[in-house]
Each structure stands twice: as C-alpha cells, then as structure tokens.
C-alpha atoms as a PDB file:
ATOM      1  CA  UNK A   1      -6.659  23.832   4.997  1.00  0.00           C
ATOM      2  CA  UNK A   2      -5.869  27.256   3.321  1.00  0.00           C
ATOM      3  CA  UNK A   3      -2.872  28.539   4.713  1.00  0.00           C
ATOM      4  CA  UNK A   4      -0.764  32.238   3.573  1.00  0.00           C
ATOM      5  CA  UNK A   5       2.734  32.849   5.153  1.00  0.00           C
ATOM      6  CA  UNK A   6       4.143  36.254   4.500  1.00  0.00           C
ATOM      7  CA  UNK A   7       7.752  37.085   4.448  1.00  0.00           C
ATOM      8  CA  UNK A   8      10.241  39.613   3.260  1.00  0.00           C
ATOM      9  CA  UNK A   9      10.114  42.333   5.328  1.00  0.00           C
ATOM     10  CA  UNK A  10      12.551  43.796   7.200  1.00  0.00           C
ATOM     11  CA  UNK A  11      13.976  47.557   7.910  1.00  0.00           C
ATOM     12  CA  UNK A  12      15.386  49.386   4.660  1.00  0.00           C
ATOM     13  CA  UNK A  13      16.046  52.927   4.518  1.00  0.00           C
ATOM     14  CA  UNK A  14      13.469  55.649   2.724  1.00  0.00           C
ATOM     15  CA  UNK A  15      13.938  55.042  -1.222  1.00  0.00           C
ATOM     16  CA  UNK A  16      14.871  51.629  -0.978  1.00  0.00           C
ATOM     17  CA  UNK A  17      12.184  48.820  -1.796  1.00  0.00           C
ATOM     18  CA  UNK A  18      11.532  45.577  -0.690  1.00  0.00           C
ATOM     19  CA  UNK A  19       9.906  42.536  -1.956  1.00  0.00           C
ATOM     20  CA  UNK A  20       7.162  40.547   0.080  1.00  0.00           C
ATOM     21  CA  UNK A  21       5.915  36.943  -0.477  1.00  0.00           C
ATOM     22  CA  UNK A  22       2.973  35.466  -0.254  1.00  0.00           C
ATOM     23  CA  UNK A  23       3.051  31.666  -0.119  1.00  0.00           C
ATOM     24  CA  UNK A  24      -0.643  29.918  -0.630  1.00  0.00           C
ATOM     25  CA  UNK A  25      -1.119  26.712   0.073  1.00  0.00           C
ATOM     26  CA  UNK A  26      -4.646  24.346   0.508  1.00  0.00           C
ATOM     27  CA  UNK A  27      -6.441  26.803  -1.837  1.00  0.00           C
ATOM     28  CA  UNK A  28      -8.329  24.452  -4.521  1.00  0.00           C
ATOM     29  CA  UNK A  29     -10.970  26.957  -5.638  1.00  0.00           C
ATOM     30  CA  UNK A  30     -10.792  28.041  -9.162  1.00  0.00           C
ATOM     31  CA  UNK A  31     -11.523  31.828  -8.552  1.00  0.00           C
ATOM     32  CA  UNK A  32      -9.213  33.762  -6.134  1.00  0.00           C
ATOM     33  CA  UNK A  33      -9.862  37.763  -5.099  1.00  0.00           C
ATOM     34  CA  UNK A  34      -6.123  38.440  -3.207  1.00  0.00           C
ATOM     35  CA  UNK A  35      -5.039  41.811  -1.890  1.00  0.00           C
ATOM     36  CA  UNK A  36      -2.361  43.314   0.017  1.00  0.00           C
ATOM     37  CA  UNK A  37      -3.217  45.046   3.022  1.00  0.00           C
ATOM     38  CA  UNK A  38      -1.139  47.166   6.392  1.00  0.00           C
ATOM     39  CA  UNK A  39      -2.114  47.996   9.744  1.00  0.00           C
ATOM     40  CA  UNK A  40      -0.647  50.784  11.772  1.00  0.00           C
ATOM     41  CA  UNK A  41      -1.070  50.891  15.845  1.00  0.00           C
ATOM     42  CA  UNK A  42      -4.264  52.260  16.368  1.00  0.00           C
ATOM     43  CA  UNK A  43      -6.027  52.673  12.628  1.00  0.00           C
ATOM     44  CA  UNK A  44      -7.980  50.670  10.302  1.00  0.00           C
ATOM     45  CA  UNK A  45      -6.495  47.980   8.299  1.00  0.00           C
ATOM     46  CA  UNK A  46      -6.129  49.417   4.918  1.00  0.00           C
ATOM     47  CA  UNK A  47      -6.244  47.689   1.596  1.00  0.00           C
ATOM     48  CA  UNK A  48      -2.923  48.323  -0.403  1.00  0.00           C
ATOM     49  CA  UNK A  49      -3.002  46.650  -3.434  1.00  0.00           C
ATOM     50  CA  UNK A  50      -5.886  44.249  -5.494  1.00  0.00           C
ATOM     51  CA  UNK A  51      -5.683  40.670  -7.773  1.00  0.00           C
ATOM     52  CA  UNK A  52      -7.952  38.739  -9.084  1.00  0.00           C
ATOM     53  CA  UNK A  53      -8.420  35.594 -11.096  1.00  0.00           C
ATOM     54  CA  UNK A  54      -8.790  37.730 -14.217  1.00  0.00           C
ATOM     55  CA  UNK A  55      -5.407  38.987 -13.444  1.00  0.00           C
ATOM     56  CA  UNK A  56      -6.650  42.711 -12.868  1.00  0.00           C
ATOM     57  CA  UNK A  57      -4.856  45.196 -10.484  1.00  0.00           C
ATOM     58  CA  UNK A  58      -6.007  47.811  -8.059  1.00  0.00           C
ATOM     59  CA  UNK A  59      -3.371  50.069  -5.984  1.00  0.00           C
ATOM     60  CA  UNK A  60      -4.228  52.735  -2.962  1.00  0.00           C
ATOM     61  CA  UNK A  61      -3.657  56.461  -3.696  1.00  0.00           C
ATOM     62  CA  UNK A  62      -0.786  56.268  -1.696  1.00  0.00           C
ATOM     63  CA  UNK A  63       1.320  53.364  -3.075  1.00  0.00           C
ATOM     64  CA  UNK A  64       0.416  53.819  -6.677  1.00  0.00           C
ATOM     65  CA  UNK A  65       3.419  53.906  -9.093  1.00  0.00           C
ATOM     66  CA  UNK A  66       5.554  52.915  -6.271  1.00  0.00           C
ATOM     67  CA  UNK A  67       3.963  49.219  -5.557  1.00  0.00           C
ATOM     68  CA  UNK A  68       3.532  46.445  -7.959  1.00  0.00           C
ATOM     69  CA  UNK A  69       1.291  43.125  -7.370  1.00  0.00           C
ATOM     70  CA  UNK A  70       1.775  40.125  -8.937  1.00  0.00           C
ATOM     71  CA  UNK A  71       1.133  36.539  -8.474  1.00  0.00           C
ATOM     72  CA  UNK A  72       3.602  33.263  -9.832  1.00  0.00           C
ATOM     73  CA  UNK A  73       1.019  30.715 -10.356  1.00  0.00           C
ATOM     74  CA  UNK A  74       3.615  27.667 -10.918  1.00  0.00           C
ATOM     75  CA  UNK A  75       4.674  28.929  -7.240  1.00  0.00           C
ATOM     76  CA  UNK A  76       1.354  29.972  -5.638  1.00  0.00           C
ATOM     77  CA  UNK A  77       2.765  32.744  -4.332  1.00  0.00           C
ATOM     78  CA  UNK A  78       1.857  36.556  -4.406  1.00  0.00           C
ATOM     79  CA  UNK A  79       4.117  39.400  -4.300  1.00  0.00           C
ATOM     80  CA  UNK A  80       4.575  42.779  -3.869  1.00  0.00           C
ATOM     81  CA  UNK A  81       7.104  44.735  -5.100  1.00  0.00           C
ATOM     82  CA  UNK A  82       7.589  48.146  -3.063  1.00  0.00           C
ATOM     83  CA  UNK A  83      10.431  50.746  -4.636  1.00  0.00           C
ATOM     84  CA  UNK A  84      10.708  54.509  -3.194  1.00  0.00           C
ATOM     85  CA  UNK A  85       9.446  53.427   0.089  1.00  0.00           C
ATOM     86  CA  UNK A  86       8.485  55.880   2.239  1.00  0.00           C
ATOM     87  CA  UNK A  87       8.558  56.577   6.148  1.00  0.00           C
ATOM     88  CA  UNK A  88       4.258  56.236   6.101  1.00  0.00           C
ATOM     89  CA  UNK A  89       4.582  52.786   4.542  1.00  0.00           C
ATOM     90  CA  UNK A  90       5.631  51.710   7.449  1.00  0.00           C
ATOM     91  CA  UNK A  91       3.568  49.144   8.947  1.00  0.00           C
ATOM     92  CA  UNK A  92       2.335  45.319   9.448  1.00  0.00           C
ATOM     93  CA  UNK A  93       1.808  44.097   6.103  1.00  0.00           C
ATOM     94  CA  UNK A  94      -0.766  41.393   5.737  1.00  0.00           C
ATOM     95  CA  UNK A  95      -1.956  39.199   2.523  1.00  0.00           C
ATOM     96  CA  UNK A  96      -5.464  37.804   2.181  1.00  0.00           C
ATOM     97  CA  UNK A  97      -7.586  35.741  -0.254  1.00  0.00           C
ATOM     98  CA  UNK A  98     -11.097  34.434  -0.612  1.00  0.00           C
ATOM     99  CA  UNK A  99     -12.836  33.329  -3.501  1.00  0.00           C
ATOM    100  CA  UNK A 100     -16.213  34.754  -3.260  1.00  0.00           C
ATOM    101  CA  UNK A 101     -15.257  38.491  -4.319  1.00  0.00           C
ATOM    102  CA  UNK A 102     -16.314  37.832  -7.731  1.00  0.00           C
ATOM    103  CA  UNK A 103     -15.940  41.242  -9.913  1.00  0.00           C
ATOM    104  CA  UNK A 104     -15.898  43.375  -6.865  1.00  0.00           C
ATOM    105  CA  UNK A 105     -12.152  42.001  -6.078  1.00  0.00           C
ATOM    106  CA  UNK A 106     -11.541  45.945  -5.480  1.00  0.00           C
ATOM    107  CA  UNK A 107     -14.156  47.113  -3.515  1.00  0.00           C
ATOM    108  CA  UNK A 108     -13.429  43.889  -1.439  1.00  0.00           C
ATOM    109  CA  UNK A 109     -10.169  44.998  -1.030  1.00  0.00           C
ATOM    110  CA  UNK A 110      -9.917  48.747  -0.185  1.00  0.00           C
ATOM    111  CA  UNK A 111     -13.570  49.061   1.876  1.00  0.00           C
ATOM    112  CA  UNK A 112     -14.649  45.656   2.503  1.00  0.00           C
ATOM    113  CA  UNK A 113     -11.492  44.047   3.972  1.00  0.00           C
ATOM    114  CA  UNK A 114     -13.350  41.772   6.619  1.00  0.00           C
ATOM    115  CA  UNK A 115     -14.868  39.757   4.245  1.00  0.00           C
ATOM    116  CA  UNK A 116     -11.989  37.816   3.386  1.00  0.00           C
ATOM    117  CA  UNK A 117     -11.443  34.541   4.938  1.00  0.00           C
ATOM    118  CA  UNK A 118      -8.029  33.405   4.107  1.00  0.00           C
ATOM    119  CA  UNK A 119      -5.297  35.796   6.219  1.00  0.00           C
ATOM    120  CA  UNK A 120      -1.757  35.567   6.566  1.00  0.00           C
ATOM    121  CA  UNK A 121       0.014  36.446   9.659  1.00  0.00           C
ATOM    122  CA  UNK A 122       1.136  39.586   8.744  1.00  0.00           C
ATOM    123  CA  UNK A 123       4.909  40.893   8.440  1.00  0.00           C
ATOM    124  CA  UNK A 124       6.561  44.077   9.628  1.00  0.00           C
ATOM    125  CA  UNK A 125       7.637  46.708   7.365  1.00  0.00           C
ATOM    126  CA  UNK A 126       9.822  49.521   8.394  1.00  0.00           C
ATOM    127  CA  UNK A 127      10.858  52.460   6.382  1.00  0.00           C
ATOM    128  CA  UNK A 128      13.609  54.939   8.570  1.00  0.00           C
ATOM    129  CA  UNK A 129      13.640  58.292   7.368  1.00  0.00           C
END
C-alpha cells in the first residue's frame, strides 16, 4: 500500500522559508512522476512544482526561483524547499505521485493534477504579512 505523509509546515513570517517532507512508502514501481501541489478555500488545486524519474524539474510562474524540489532516494522522501515566502503561498500543501505520467510528468502536474493516484494528506502553510 502506497502511502505519502507530508510535514513541515507551520506559520513563518513573509521572507522566511520553510522546508516540507514528503515521506513515500509501499511505492515499488520503477518510474515515479511526483509533484508538489496547494489548495486555497474555494480554487483549483494548483500544481507547484514537478519530478520525475529522470530527475527533471518543473516550477509554477509564481514559485519559480523561490522553490526548490528535490527527492533523497536512500530516504524516499521528497522535499521542497520554499525561501522568500510570500503572503499568496499561503495554503494546504499537498504531495502526489503516480507512475504512469511517463514524459508528460509536467503537464501531469500543472493541468492534469487528477490523474495522480498516490496523495498525501496535505499540510498547512501560512505566510503572515
């Protein structure tokens, strides 16, 4: 059974950073498509930042420069690094995986979000002005 368990959030002030985890656990397939995604009340669910198996990275408009994704493979975790964080990143932050994306580990990520099958159960992220 695939299971992701976020954690690291928390409150932090605007132009501080956080970290968040990703643990993975149960996932045996040999190709992995993971992204970072946040939810606000009321709005989409929008893809944040991209990973896959060929170790290529994909950021949103809004977080690029500022976020960094990364994955420790002797851990099986996935991170993501926020620094000069903003009042609009606040918001649930959720990680997901699946192993079908294939080359399209970007599109999957920022318009395609519901086809992933693995979810975690999202953390809160909140940046005070």
């Amino acid at each position: 059974q695939v299971q992701l368990v976020e954690s690291g959030g928390g409150s932090v002030q605007a132009g501080g950073s956080l970290r968040l985890s990703c643990a993975v656990s149960g996932y045996t397939y040999s190709t992995y498509c993971m992204g970072w995604f946040r939810q606000v009340p009321g709005a989409e669910r929008e893809g944040v930042a991209s990973l896959d198996n060929f170790g290529r990275t994909d950021y949103g408009y809004s977080v690029k420069g500022r976020f960094t994704i990364s994955k420790d493979h002797a851990k099986n975790t996935l991170y993501l690094q926020m620094n000069s964080l903003k009042a609009e990143d606040t918001a649930m932050y959720y990680c997901a995986a699946d192993p079908g994306a294939g080359d399209n580990c970007d599109v999957w990520v920022f318009r395609h979000y519901n086809q992933f099958e693995y979810w975690g159960q999202g953390i809160m992220v909140t940046v005070s002005s």
